[in-house]
N, C-alpha and C. Protein backbone atom coordinates (compact mmCIF):
# COMPACT_ATOMS: atom_id res chain seq x y z
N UNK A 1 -43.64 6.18 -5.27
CA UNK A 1 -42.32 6.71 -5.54
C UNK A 1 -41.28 6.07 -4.62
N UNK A 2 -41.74 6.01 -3.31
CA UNK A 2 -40.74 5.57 -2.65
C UNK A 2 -40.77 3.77 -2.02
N UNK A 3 -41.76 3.15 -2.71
CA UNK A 3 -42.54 2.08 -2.44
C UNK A 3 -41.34 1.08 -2.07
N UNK A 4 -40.11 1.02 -3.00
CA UNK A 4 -38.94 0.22 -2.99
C UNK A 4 -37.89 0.42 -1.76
N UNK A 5 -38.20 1.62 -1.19
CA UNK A 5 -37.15 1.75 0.00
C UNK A 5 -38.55 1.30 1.04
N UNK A 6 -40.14 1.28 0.96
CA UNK A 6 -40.57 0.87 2.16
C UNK A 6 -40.53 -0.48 2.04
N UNK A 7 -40.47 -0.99 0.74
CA UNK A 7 -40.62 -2.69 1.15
C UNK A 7 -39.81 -3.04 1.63
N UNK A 8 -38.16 -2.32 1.31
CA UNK A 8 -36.73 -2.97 2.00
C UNK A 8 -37.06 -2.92 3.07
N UNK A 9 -37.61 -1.89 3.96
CA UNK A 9 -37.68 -1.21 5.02
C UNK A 9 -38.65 -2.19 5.80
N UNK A 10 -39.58 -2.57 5.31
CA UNK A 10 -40.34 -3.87 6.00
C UNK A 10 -39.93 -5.00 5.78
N UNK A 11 -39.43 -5.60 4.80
CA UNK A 11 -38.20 -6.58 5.54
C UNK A 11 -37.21 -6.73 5.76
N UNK A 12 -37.03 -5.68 6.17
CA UNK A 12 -36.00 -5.19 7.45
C UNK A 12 -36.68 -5.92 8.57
N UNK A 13 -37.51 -4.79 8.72
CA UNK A 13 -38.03 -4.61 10.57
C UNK A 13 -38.86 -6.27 10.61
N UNK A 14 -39.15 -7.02 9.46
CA UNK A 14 -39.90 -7.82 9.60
C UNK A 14 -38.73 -9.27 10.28
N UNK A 15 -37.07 -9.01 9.16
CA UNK A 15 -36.46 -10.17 9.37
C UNK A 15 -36.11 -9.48 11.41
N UNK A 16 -35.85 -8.64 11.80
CA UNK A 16 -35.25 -8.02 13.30
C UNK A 16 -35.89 -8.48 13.87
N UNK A 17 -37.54 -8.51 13.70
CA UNK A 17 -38.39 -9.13 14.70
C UNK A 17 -38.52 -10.78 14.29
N UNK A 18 -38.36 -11.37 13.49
CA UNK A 18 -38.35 -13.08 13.44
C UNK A 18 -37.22 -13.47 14.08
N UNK A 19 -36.02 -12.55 14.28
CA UNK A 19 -34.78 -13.18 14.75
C UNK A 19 -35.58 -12.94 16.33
N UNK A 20 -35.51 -11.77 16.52
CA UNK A 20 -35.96 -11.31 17.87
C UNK A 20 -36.62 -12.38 18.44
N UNK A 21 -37.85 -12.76 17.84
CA UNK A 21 -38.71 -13.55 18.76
C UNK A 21 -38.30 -15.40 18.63
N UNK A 22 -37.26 -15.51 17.49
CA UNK A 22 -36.79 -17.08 17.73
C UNK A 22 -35.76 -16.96 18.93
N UNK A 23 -35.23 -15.78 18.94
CA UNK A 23 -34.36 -15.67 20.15
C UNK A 23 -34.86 -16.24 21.29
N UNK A 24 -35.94 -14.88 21.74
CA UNK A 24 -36.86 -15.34 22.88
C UNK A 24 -37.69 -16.47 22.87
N UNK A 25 -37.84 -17.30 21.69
CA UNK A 25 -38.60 -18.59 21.82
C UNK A 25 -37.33 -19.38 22.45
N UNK A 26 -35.86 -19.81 21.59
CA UNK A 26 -34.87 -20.71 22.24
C UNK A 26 -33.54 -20.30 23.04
N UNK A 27 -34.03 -19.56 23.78
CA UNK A 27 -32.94 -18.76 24.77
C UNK A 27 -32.97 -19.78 25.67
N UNK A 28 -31.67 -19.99 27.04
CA UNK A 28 -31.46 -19.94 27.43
C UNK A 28 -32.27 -19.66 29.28
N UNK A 29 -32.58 -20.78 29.72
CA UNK A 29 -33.13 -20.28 31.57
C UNK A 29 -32.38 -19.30 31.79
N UNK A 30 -32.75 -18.47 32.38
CA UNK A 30 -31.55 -17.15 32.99
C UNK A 30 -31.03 -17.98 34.24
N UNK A 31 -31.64 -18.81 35.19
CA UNK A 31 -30.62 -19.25 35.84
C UNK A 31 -29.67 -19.85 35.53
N UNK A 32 -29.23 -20.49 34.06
CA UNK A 32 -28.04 -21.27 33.83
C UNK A 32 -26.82 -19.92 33.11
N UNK A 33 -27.29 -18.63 32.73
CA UNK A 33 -26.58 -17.55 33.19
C UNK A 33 -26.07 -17.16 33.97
N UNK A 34 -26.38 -17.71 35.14
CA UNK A 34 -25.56 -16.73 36.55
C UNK A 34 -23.75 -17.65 36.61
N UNK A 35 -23.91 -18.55 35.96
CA UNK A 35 -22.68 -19.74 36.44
C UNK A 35 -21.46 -18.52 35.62
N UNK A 36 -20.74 -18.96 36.23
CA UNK A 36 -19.24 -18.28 35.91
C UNK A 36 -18.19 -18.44 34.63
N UNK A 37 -18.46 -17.72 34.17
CA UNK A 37 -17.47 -18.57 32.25
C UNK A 37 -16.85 -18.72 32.55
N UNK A 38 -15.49 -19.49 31.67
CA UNK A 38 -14.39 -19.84 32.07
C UNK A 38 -13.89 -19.50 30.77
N UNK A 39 -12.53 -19.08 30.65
CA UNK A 39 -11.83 -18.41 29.40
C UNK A 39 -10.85 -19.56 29.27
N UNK A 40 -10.63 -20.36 28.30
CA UNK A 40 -9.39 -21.17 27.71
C UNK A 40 -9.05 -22.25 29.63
N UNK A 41 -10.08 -22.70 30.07
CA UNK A 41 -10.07 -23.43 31.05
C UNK A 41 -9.98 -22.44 32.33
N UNK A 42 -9.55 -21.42 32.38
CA UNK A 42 -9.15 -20.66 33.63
C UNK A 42 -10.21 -20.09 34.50
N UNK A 43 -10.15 -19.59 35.60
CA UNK A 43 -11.39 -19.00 35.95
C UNK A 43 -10.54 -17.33 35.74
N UNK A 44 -11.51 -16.42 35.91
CA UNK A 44 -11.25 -15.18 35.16
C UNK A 44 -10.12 -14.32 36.29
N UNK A 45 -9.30 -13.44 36.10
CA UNK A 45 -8.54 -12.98 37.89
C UNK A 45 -9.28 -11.50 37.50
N UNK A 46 -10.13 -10.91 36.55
CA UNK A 46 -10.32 -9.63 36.91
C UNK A 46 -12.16 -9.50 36.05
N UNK A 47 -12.95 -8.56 36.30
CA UNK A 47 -13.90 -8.02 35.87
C UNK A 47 -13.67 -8.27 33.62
N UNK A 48 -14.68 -8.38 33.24
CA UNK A 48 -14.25 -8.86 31.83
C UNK A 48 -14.66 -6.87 31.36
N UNK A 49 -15.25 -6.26 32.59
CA UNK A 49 -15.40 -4.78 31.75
C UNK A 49 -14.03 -3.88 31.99
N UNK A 50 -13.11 -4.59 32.87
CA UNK A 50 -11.87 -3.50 33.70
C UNK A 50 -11.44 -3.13 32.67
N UNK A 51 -10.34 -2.28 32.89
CA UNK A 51 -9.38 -1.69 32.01
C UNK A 51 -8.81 -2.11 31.51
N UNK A 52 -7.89 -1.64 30.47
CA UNK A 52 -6.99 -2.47 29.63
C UNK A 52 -5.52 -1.10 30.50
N UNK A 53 -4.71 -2.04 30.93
CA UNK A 53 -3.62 -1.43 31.08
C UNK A 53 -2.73 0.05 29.75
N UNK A 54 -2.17 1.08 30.68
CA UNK A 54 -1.79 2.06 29.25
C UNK A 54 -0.85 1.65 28.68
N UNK A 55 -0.38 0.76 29.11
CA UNK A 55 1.00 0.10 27.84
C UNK A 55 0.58 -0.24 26.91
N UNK A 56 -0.51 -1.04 26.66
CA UNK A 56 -1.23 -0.95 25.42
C UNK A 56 -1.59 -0.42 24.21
N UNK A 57 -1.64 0.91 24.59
CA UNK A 57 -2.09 1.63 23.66
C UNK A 57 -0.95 1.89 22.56
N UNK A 58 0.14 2.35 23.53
CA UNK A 58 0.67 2.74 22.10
C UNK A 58 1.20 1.84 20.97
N UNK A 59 0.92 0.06 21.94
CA UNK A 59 1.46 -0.75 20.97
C UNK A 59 0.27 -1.23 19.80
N UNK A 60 -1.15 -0.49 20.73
CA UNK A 60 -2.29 -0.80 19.44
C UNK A 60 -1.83 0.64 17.88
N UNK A 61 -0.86 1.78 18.61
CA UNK A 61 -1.43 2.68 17.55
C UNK A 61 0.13 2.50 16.64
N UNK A 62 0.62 1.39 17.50
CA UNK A 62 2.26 1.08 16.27
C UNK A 62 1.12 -0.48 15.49
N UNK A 63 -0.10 -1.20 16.03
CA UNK A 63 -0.16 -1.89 15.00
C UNK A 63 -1.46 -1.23 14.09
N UNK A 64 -1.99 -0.14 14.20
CA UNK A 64 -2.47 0.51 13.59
C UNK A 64 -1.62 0.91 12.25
N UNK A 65 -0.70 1.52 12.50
CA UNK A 65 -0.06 2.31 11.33
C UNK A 65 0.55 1.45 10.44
N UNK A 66 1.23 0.28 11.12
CA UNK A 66 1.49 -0.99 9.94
C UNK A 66 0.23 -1.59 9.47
N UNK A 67 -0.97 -1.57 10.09
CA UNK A 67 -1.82 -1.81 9.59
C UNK A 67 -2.54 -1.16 8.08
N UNK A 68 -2.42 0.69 8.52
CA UNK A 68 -3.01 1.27 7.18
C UNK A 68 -1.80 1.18 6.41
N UNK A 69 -0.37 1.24 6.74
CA UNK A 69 0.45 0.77 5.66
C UNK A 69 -0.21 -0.08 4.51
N UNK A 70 -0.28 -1.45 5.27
CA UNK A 70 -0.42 -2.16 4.59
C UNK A 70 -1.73 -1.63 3.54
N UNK A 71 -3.03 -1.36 4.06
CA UNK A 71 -3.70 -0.41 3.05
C UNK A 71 -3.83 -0.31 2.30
N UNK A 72 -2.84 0.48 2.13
CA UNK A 72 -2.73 1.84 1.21
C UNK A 72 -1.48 0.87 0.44
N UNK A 73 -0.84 -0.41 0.50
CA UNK A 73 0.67 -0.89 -0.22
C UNK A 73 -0.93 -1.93 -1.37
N UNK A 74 -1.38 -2.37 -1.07
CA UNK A 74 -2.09 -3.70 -1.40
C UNK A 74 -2.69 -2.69 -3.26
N UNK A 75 -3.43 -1.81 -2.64
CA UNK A 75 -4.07 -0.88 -4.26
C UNK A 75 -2.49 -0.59 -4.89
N UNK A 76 -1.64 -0.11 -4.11
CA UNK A 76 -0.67 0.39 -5.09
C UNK A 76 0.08 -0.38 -5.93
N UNK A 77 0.10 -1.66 -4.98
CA UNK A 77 0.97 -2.57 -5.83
C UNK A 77 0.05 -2.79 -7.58
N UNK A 78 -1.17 -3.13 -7.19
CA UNK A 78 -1.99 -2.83 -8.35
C UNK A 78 -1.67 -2.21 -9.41
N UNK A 79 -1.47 -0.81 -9.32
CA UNK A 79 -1.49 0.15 -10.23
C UNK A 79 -0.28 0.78 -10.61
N UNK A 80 1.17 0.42 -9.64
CA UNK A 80 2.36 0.85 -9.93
C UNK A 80 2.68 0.46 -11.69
N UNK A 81 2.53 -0.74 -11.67
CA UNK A 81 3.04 -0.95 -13.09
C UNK A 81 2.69 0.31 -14.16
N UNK A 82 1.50 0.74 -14.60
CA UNK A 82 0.54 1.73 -15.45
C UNK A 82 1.30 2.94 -14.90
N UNK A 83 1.19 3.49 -13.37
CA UNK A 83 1.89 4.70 -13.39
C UNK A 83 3.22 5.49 -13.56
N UNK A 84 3.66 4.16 -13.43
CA UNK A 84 5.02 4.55 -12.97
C UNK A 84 6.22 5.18 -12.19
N UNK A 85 6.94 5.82 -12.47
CA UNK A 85 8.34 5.71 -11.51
C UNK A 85 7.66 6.69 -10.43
N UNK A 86 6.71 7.80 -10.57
CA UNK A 86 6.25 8.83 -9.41
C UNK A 86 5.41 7.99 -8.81
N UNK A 87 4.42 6.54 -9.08
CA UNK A 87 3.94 5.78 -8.01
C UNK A 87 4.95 5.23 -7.23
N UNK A 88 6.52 5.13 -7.08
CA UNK A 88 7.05 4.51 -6.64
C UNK A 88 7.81 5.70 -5.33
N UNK A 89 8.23 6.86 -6.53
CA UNK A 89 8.76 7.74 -5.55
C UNK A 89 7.41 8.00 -3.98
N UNK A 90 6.00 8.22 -5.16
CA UNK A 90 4.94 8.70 -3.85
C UNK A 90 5.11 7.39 -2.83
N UNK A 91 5.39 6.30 -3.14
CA UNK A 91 5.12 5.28 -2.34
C UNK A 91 6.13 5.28 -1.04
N UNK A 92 7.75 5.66 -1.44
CA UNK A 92 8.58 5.41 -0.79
C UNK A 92 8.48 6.75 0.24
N UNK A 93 7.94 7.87 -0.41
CA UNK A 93 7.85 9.32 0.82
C UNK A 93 6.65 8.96 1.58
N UNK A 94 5.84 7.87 1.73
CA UNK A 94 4.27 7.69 2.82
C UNK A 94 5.36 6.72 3.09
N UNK A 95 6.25 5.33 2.58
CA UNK A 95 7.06 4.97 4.04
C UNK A 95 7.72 5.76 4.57
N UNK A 96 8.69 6.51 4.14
CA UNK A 96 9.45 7.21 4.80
C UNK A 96 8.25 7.87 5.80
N UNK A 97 7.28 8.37 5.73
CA UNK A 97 6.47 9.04 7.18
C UNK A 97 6.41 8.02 8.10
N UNK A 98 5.74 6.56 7.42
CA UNK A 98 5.60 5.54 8.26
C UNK A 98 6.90 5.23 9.09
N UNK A 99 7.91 5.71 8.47
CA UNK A 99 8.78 5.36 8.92
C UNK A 99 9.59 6.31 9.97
N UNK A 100 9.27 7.52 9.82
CA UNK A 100 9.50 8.36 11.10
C UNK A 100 8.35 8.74 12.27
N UNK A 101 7.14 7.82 11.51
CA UNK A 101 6.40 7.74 13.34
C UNK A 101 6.84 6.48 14.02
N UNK A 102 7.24 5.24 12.97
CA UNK A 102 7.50 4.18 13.97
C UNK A 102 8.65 4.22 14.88
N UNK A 103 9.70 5.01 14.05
CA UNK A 103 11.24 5.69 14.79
C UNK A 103 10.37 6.14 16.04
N UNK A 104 9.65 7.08 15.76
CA UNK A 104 9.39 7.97 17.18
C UNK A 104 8.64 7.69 18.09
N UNK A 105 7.77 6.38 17.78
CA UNK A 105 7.39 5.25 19.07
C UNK A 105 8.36 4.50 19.57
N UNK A 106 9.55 3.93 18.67
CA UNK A 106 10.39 3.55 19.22
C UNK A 106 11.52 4.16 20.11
N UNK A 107 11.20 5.07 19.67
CA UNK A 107 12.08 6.29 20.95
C UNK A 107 11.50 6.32 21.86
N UNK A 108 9.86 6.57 21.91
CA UNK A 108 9.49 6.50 23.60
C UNK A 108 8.93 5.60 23.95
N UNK A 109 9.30 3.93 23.26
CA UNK A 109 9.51 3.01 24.07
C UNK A 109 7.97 2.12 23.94
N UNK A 110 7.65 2.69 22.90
CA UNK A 110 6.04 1.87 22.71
C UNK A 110 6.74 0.47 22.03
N UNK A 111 7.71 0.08 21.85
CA UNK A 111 7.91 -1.23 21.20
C UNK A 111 8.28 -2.13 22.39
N UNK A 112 8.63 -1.21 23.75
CA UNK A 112 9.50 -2.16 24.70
C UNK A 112 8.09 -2.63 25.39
N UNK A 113 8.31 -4.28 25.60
CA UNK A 113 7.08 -5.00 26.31
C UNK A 113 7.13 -5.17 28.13
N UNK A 114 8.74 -4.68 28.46
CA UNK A 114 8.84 -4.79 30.00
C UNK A 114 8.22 -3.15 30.33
C-alpha cells in the first residue's frame, strides 16, 4: 500500500548519503580551512556571525511590503481584465494600505539612510 512513498523514501536517503560520502571522499584538508577569506578583495573588519546594525530592519520591512505588493500586483494584473472594475477598486484600497504603512515608515524615518 504504501510501497511508493518507501521507494521515494529510499531514494531519498540513498541520493543524501551518495552526496554525503562524495563530499567526504573530495573535501578539502581542513588545514587549508583555517586561512582567512577574503570578501570582494578585502580582509573582513568584523566577525561574519555579528550583528546586523537596527537601522536595518526597518528598511528590510519597507522592502518587504513593496515586495508582497508586488505579489499580490503580478496575479492581478492577470485576471483584472475578466473581473472587472471591483478588481481595480479592490486593487487600489490594498495600495492605498500599502500606502499608509509606507507613509508611516516614512514618518519615523525608516527611509532616512543617515
Amino acid at each position: 500500500m504504501y510501497t511508493g512513498i518507501a521507494a521515494m523514501l529510499g531514494v531519498s536517503l540513498l541520493g543524501i548519503l551518495t552526496l554525503y560520502g562524495l563530499h567526504r571522499i573530495t573535501a578539502v584538508a581542513p588545514a587549508a580551512l583555517v586561512s582567512l577569506p577574503f570578501q570582494s578583495g578585502w580582509r573582513p573588519e568584523e566577525h561574519a556571525l555579528s550583528r546586523y546594525h537596527v537601522r536595518w530592519y526597518p528598511a528590510t520591512l519597507v522592502f518587504l511590503a513593496f515586495d508582497v505588493e508586488m505579489l499580490f500586483m503580478y496575479p492581478w494584473a492577470v485576471v483584472v481584465a475578466e473581473r472587472g472594475a471591483g478588481a481595480v477598486v479592490e486593487m487600489f484600497m490594498f495600495l492605498g494600505a500599502l500606502f499608509v504603512a509606507v507613509a508611516w515608515a516614512w514618518r519615523e524615518g525608516a527611509l532616512r539612510w543617515v
